[in-house]
C-alpha atoms as a PDB file:
ATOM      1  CA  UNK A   1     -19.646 -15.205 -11.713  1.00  0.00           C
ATOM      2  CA  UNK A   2     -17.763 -17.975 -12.383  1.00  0.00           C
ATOM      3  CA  UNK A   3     -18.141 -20.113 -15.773  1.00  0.00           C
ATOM      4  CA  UNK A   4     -18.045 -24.289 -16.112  1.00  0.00           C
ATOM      5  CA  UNK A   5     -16.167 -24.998 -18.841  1.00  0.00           C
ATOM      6  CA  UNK A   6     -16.859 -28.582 -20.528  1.00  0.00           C
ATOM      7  CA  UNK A   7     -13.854 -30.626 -21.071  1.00  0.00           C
ATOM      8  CA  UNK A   8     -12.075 -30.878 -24.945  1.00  0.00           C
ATOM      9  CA  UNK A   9     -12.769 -34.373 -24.923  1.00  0.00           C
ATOM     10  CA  UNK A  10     -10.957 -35.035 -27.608  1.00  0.00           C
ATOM     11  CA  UNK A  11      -7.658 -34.773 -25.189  1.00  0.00           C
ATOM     12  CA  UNK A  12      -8.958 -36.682 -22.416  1.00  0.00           C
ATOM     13  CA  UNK A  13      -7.496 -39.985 -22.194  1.00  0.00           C
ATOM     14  CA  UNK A  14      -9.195 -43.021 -21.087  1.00  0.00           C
ATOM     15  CA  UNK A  15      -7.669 -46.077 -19.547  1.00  0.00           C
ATOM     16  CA  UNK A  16      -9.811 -49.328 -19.824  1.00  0.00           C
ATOM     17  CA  UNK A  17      -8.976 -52.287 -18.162  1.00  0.00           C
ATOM     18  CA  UNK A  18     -11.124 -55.403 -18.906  1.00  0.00           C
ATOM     19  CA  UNK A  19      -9.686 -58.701 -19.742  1.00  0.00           C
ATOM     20  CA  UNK A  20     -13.266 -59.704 -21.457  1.00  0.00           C
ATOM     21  CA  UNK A  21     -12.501 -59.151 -25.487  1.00  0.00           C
ATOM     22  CA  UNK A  22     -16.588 -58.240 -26.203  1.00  0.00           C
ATOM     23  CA  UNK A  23     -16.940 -55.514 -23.428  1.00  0.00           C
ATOM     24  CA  UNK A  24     -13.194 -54.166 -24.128  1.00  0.00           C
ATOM     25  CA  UNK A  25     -13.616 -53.258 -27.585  1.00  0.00           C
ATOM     26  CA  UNK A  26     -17.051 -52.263 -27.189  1.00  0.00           C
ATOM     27  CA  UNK A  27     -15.634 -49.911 -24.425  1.00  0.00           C
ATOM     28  CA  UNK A  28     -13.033 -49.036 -26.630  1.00  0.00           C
ATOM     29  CA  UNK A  29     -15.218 -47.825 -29.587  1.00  0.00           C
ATOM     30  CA  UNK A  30     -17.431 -46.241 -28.097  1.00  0.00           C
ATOM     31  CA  UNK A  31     -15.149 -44.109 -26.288  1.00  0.00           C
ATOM     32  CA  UNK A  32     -13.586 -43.269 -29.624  1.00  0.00           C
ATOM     33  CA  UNK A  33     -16.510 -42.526 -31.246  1.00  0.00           C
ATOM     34  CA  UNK A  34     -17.148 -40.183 -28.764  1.00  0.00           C
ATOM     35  CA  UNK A  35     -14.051 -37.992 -29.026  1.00  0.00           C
ATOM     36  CA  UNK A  36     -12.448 -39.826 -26.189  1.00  0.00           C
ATOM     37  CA  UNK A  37      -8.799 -41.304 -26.686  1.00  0.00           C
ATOM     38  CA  UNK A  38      -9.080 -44.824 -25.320  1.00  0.00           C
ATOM     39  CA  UNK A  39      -5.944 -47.476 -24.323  1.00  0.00           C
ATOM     40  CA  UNK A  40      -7.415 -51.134 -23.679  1.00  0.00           C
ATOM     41  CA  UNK A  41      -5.406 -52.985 -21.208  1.00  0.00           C
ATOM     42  CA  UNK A  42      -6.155 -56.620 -20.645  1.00  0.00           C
ATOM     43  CA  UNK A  43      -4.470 -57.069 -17.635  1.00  0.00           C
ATOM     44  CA  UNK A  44      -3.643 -55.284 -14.175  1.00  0.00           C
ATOM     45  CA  UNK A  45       0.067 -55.232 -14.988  1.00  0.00           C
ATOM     46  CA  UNK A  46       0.014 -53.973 -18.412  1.00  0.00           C
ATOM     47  CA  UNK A  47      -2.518 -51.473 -17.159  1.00  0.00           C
ATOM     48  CA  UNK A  48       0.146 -50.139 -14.367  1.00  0.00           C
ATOM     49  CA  UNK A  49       2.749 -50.103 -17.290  1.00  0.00           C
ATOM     50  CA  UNK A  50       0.200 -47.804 -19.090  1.00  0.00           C
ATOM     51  CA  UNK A  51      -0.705 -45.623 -16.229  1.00  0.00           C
ATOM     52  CA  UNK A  52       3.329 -44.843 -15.540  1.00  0.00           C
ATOM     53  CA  UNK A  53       3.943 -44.267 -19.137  1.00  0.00           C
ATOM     54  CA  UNK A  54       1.232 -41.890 -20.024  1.00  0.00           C
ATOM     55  CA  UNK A  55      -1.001 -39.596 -18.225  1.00  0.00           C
ATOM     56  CA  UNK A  56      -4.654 -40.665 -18.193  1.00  0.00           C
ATOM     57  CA  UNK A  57      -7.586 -38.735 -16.983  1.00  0.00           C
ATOM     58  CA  UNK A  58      -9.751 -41.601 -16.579  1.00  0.00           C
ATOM     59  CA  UNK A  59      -9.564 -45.318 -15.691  1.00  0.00           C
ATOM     60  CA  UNK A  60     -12.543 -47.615 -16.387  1.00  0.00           C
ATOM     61  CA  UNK A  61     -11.240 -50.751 -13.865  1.00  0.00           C
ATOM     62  CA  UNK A  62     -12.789 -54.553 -13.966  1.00  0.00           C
ATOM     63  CA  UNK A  63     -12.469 -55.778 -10.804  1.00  0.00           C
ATOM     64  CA  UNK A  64     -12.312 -59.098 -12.225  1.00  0.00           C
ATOM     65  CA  UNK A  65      -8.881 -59.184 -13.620  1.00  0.00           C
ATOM     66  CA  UNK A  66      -6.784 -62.744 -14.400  1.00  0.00           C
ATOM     67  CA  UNK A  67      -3.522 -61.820 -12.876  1.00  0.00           C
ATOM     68  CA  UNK A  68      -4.403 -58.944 -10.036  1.00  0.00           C
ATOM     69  CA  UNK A  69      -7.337 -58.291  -7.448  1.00  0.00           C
ATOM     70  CA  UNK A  70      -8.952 -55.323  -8.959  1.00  0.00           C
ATOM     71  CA  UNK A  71      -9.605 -53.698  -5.896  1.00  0.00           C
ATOM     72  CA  UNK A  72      -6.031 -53.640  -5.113  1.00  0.00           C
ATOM     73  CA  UNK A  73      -5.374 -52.456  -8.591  1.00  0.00           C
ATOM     74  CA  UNK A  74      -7.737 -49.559  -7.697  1.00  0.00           C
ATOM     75  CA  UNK A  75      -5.644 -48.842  -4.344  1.00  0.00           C
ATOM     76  CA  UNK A  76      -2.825 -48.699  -6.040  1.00  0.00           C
ATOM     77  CA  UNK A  77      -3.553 -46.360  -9.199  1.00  0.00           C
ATOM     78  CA  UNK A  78      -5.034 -43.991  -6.145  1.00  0.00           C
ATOM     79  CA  UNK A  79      -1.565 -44.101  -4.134  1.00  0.00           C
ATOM     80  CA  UNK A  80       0.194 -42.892  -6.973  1.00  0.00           C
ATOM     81  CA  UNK A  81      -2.380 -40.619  -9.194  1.00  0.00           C
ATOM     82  CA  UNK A  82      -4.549 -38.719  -6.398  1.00  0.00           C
ATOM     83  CA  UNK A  83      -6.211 -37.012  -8.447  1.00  0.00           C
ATOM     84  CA  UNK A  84      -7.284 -39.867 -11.251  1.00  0.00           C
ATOM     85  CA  UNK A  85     -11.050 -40.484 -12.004  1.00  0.00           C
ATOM     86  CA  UNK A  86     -11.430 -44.326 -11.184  1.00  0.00           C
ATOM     87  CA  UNK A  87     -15.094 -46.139 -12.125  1.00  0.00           C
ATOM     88  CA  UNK A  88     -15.026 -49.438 -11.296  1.00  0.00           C
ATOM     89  CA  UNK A  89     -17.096 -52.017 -13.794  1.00  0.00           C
ATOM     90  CA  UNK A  90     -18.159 -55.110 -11.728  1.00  0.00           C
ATOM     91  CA  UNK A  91     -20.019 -58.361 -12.444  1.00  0.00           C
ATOM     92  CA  UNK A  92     -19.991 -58.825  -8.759  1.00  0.00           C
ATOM     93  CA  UNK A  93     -23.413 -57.828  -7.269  1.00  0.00           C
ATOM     94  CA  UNK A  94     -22.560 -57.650  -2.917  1.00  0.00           C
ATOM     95  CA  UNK A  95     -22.362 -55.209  -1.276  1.00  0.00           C
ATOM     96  CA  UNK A  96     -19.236 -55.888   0.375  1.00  0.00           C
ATOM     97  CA  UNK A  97     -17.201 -55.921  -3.653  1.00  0.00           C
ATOM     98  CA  UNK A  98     -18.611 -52.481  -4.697  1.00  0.00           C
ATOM     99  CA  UNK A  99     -17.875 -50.671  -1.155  1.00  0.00           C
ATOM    100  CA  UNK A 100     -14.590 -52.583  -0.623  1.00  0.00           C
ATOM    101  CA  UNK A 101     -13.693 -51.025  -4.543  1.00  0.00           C
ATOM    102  CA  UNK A 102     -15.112 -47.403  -3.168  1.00  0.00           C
ATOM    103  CA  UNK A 103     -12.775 -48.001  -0.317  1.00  0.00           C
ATOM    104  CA  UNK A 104      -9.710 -48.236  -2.096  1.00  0.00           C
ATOM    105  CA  UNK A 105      -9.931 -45.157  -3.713  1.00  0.00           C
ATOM    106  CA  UNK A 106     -12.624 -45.426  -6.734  1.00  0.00           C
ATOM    107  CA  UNK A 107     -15.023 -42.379  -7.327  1.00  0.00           C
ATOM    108  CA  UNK A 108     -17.984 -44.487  -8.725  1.00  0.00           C
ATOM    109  CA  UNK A 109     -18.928 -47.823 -10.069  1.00  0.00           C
ATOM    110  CA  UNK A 110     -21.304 -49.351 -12.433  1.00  0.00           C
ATOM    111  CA  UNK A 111     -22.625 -53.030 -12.263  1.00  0.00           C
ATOM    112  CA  UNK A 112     -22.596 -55.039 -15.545  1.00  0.00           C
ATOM    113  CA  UNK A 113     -24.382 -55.088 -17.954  1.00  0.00           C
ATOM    114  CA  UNK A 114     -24.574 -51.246 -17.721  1.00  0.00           C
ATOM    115  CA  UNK A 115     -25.038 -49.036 -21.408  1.00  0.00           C
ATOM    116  CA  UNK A 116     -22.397 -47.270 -23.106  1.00  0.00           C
ATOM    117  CA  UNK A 117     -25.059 -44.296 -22.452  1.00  0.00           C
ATOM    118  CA  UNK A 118     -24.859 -44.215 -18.786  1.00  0.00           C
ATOM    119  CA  UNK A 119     -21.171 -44.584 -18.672  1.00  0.00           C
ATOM    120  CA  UNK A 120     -20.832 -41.721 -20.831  1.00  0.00           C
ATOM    121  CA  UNK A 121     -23.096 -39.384 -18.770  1.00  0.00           C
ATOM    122  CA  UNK A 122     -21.090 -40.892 -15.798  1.00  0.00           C
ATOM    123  CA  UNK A 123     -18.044 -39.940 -17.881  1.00  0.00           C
ATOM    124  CA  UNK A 124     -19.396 -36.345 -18.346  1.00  0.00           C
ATOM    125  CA  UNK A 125     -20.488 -35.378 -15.367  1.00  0.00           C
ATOM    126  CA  UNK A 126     -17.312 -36.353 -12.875  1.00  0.00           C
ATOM    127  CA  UNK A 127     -14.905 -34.669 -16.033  1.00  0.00           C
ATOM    128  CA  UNK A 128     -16.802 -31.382 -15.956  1.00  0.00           C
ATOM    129  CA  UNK A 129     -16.849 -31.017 -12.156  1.00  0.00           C
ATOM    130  CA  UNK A 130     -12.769 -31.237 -12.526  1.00  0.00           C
ATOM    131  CA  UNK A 131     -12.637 -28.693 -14.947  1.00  0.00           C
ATOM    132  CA  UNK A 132     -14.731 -26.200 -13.266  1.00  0.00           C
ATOM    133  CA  UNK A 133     -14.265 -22.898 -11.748  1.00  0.00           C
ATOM    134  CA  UNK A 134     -13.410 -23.282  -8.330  1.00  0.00           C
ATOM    135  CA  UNK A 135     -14.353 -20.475  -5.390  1.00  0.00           C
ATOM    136  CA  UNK A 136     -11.847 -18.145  -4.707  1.00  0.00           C
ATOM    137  CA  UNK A 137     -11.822 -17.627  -1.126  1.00  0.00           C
ATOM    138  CA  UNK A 138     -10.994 -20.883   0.931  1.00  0.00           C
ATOM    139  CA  UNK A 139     -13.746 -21.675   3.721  1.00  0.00           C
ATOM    140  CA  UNK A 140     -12.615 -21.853   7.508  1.00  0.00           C
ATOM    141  CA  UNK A 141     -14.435 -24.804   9.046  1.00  0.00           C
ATOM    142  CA  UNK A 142     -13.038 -24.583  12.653  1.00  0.00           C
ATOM    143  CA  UNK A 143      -9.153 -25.065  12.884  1.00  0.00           C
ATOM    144  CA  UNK A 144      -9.378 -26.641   9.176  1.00  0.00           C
ATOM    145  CA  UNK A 145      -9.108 -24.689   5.937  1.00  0.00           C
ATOM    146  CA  UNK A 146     -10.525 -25.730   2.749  1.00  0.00           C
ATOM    147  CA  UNK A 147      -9.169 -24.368  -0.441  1.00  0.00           C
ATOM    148  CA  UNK A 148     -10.845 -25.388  -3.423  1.00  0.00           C
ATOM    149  CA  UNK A 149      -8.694 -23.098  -5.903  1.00  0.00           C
ATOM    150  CA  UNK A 150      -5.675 -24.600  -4.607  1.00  0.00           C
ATOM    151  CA  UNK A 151      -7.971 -28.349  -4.167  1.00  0.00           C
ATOM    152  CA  UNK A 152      -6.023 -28.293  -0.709  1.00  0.00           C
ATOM    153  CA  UNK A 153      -7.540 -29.259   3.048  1.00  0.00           C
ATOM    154  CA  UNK A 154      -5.478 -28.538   5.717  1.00  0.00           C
ATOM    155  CA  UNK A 155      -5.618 -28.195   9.667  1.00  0.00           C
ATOM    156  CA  UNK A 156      -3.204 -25.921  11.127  1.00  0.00           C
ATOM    157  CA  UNK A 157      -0.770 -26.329   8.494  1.00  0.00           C
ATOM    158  CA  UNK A 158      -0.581 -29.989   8.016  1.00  0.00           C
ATOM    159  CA  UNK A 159      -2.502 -31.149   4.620  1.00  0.00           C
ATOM    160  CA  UNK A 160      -5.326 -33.638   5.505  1.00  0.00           C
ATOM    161  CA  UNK A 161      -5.012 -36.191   2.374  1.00  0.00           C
ATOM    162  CA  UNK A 162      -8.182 -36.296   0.970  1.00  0.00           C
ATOM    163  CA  UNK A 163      -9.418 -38.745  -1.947  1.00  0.00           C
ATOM    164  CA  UNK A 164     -11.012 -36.131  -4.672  1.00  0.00           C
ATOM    165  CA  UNK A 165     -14.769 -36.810  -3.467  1.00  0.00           C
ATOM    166  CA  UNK A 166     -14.334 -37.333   0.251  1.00  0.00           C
ATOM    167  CA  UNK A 167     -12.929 -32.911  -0.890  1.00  0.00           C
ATOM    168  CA  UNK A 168     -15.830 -32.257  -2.696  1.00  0.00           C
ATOM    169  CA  UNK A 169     -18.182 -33.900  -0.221  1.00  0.00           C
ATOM    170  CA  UNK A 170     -15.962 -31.855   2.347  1.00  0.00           C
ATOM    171  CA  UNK A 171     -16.664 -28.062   0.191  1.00  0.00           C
ATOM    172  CA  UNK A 172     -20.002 -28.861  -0.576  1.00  0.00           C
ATOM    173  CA  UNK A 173     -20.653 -29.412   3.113  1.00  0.00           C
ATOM    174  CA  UNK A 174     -18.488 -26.421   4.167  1.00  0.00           C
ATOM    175  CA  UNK A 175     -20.160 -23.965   1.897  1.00  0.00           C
ATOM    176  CA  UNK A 176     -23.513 -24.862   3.496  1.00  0.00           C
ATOM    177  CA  UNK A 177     -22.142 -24.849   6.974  1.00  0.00           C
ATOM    178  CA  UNK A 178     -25.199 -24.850   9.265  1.00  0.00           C
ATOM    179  CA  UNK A 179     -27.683 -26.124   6.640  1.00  0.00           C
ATOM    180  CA  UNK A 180     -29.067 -29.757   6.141  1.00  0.00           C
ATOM    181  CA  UNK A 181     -28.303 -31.067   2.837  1.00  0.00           C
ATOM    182  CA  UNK A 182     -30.499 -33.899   1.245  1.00  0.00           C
ATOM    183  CA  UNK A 183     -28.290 -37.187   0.210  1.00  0.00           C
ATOM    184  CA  UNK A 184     -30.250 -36.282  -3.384  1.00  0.00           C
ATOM    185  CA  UNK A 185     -28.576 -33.068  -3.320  1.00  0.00           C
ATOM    186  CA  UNK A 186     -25.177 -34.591  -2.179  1.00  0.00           C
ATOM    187  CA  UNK A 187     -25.327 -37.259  -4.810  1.00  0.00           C
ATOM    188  CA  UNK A 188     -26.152 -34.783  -7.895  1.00  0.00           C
ATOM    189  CA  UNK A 189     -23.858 -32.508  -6.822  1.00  0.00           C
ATOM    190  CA  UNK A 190     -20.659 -34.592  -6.413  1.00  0.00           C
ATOM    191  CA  UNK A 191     -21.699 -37.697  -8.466  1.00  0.00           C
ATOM    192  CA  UNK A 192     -24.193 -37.341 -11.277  1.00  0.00           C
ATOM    193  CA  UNK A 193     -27.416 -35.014 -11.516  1.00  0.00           C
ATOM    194  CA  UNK A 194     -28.517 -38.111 -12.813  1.00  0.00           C
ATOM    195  CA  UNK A 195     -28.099 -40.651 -10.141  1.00  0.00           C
ATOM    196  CA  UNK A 196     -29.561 -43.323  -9.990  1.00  0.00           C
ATOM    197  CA  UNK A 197     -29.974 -46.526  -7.806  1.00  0.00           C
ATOM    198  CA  UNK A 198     -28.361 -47.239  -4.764  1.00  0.00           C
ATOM    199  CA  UNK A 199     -26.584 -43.969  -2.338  1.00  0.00           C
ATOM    200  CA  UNK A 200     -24.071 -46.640  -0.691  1.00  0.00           C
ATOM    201  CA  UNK A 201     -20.942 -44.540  -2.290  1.00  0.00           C
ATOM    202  CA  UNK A 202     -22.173 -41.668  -0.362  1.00  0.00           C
ATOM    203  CA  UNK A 203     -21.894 -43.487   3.400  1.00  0.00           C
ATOM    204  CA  UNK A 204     -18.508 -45.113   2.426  1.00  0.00           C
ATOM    205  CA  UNK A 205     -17.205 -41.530   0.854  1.00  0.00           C
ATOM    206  CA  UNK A 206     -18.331 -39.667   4.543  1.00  0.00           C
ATOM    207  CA  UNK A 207     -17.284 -42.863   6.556  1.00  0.00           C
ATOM    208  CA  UNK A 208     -13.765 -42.237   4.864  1.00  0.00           C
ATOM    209  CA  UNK A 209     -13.825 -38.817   5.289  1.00  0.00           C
ATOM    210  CA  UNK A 210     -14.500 -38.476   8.924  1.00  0.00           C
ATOM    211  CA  UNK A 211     -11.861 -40.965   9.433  1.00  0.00           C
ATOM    212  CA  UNK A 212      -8.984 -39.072   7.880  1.00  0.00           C
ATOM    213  CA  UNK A 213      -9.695 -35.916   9.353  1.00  0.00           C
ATOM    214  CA  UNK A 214      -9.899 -37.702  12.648  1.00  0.00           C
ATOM    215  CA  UNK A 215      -6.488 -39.378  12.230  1.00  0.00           C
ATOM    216  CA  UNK A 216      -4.598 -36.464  10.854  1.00  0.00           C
ATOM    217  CA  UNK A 217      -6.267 -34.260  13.922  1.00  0.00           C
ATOM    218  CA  UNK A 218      -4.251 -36.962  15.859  1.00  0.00           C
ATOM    219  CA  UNK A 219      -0.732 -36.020  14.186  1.00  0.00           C
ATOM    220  CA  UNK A 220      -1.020 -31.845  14.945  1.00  0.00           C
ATOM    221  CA  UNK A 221       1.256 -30.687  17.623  1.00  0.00           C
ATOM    222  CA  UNK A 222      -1.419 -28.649  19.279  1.00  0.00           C
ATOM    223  CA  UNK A 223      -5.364 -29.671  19.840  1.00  0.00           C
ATOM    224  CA  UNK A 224      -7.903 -29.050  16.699  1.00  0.00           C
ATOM    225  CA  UNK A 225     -11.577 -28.101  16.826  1.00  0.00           C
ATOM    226  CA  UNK A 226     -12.841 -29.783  13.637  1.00  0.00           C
ATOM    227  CA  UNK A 227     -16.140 -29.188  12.609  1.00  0.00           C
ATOM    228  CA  UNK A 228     -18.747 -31.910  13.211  1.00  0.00           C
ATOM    229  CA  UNK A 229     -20.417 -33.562  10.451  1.00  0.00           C
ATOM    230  CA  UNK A 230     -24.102 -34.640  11.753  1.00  0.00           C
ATOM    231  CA  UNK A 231     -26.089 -37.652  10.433  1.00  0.00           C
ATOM    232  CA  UNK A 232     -29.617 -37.034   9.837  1.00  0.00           C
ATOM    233  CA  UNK A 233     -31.313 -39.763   9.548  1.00  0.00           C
ATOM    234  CA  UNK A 234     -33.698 -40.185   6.806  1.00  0.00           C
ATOM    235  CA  UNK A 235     -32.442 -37.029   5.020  1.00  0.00           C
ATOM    236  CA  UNK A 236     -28.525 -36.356   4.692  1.00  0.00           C
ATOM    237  CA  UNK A 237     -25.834 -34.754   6.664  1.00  0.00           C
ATOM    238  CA  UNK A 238     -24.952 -31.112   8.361  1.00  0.00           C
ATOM    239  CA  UNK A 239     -21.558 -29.433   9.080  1.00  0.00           C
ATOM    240  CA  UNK A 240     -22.284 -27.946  11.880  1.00  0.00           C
ATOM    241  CA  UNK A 241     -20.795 -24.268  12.422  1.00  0.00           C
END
């Protein structure tokens, strides 16, 4: 059986963008202090700049940046680094900011004030999940294949581009083809064991999800049979064999 194993953090590096000089550098030390290797950017550009010039494993993104939409900012560092862990930090309390930063690409979000604490177990848990070991043997859902060694979905042939958790949303699903699984379950295991508040990321992530596979099932030469994701109200969701 297969073995997590926790991420050196002392390698990870951590991008924060946040143009306000108190939260920065108390994001800033605080990742240090943790073993983390933090860059502060104070602005959208310079934070691009950073991202092309160095590798990051993280970005910590303000939506409420001076010179660039956030959210945009977010689409962008997606675009170009699939596989980047983006939190969003945001002042802004509707609905419509935190799913419209989901949207673009982010894997989670916190609403300020939040604690260094919860950012860090945040931090933790969506690192680890990266790092573990993955199943060997890629799951056949229908005409699509998921392989999570290889972190590759594809339907006959053609790769279905998949944000990181709309995939692990996808495997989690696919391994319990047939069975309903709880949103508590869903959350813990592709967010945080230790969720908490609102489940909103979870509709936008399947929303997303069931749109992409739709579109690329559009683009193969031949027809598909894609496995239907059920709604259950009241509960969670079912990938139906």
């Amino acid at each position: 059986m297969g073995t997590t194993v926790a991420p050196d953090r002392s390698r990870l590096r951590v991008l924060v963008v946040e143009d306000d000089d108190t939260i920065g550098r108390h994001l800033e030390a605080g990742l240090r202090s943790n073993g983390y290797a933090p860059t502060w950017s104070r602005t959208g550009a310079s934070a691009l700049t950073e991202a092309v010039r160095t590798p990051y494993n993280a970005v910590l993104l303000d939506l409420g940046l001076p010179d660039l939409d956030g959210v945009e900012l977010a689409r962008a560092l997606r675009t170009r680094y699939p596989d980047l862990l983006i939190v969003i930090l945001t002042a802004r309390t509707d609905d419509i900011d935190v799913i419209a930063g989901l949207d673009a690409g982010a894997d989670d979000y916190l609403v300020k004030p939040f604690s260094l604490t919860v950012l860090l177990a945040r931090l933790r848990a969506h690192l680890r999940r990266r790092t573990g070991t993955a199943p060997a043997r890629p799951l056949r859902l229908g005409d699509l294949v998921v392989d999570a060694g290889a972190r590759r979905c594809s339907l006959h042939g053609i790769d279905v581009p998949l944000r990181p958790k709309e995939f692990e949303l996808l495997a989690l699903l696919g391994r319990h083809a047939g069975q309903a699984v709880s949103r508590e379950t869903l959350m813990a295991e592709v967010w945080d064991e230790n969720w908490f508040g609102s489940t909103k990321t979870l509709d936008v992530t399947m929303a997303s999800l069931r749109r992409r596979l739709t579109e690329t099932a559009q683009t193969v030469p031949r027809p598909a049979h894609l496995p239907r994701i059920t709604t259950l109200r009241g509960h969670g969701y079912r990938l139906e064999r």
